[in-house]
Protein backbone atom coordinates (compact mmCIF):
# COMPACT_ATOMS: atom_id res chain seq x y z
CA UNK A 1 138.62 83.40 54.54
CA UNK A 2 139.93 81.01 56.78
CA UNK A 3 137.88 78.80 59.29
CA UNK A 4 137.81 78.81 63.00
CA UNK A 5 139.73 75.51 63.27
CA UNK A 6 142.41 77.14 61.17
CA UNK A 7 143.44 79.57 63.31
CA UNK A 8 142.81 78.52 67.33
CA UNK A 9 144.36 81.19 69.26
CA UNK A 10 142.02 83.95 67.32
CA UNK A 11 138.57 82.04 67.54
CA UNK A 12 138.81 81.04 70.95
CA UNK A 13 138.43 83.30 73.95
CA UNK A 14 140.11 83.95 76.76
CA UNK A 15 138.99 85.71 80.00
CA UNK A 16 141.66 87.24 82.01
CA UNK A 17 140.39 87.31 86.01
CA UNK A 18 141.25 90.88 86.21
CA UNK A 19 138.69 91.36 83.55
CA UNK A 20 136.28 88.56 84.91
CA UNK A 21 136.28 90.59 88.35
CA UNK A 22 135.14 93.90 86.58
CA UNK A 23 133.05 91.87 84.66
CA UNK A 24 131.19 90.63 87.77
CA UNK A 25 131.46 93.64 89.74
CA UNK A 26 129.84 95.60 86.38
CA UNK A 27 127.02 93.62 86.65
CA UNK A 28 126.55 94.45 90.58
CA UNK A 29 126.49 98.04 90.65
CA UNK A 30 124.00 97.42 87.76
CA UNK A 31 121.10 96.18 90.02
CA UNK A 32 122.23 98.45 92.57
CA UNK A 33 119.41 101.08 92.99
CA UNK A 34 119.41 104.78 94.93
CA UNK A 35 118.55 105.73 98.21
CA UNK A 36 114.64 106.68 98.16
CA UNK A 37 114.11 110.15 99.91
CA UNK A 38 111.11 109.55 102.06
CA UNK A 39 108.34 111.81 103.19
CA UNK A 40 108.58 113.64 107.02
CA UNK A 41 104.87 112.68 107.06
CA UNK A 42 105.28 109.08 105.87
CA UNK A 43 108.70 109.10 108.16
CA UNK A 44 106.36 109.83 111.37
CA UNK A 45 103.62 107.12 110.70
CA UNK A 46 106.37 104.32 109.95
CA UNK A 47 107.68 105.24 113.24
CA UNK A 48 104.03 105.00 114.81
CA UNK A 49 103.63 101.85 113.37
CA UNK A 50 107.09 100.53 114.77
CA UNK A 51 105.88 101.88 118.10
CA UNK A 52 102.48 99.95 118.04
CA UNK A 53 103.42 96.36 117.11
CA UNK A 54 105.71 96.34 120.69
CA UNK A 55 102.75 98.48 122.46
CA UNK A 56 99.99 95.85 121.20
CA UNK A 57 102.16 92.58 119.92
CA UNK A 58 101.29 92.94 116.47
CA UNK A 59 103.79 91.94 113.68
CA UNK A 60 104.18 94.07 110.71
CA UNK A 61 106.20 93.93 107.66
CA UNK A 62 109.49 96.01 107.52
CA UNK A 63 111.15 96.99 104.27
CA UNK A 64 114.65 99.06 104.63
CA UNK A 65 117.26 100.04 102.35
CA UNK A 66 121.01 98.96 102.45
CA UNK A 67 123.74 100.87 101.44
CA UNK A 68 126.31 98.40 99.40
CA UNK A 69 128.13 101.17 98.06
CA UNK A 70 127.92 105.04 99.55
CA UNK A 71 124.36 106.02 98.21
CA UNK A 72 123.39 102.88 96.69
CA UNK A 73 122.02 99.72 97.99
CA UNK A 74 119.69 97.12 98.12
CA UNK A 75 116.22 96.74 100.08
CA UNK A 76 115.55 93.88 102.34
CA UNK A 77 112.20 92.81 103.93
CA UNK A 78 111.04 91.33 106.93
CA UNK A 79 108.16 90.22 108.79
CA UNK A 80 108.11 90.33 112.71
CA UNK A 81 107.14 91.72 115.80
CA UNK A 82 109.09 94.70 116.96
CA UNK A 83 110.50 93.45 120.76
CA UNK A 84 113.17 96.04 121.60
CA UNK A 85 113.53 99.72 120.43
CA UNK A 86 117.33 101.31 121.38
CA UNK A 87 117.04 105.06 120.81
CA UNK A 88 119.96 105.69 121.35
CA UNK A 89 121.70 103.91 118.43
CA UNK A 90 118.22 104.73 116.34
CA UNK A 91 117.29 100.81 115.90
CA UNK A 92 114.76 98.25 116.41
CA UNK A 93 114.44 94.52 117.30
CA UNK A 94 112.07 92.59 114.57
CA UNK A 95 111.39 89.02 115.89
CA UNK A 96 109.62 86.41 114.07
CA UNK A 97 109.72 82.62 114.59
CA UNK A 98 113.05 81.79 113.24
CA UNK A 99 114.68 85.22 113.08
CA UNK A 100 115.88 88.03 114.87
CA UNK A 101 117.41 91.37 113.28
CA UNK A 102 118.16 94.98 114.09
CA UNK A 103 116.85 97.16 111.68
CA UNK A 104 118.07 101.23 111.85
CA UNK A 105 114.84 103.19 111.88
CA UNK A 106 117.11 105.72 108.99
CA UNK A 107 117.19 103.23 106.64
CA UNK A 108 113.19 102.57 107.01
CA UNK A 109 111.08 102.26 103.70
CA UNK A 110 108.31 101.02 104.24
CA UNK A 111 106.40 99.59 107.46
CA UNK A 112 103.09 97.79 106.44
CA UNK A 113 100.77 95.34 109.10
């Protein structure tokens, strides 16, 4: 049987960046999760919520799902105070001290105060 330092070229191993890239890429659309199908009911009181923290100044803590690639995504959370609702592009403004985003009321998940 003959020893690694006998033959160099067979022990070692090499990484080609066409594999490293899959490689990488494997490992994202691992942690990758579905889209969750949410509840008309639990849909309308998320919205209610949204609607109260600009009506009485209240922040609230946002969690919403983004799509990485078609169906599946990642969720982000934030905590804020909702300044601006646009219904026309279906979105909201959630401020806090050191942060500003637009979040699309479709990709809501969860709204908690």
């Amino acid at each position: 049987m003959a020893k690694k330092i006998d033959n160099l070229f067979g022990s070692s191993r090499f990484v080609l960046p066409e594999q490293r890239a899959a490689l990488i890429e494997h490992n994202e659309v691992r942690t990758l999760v579905e889209r969750p199908a949410i509840d008309g009911d639990d849909f309308g009181e998320m919205c209610f919520r949204v609607y109260d923290s600009t009506q009485y100044d209240y922040a609230i803590t946002v969690k919403w799902f983004v799509p990485k690639k078609g169906e599946l995504g990642t969720f982000e959370e934030a905590w804020g105070v909702v300044r601006e609702i646009d219904a026309v592009s279906k979105r909201f403004k959630l401020v806090c001290d050191w942060d500003s985003r637009w979040v699309n009321v479709e990709d809501l998940v969860a709204v908690t105060k």
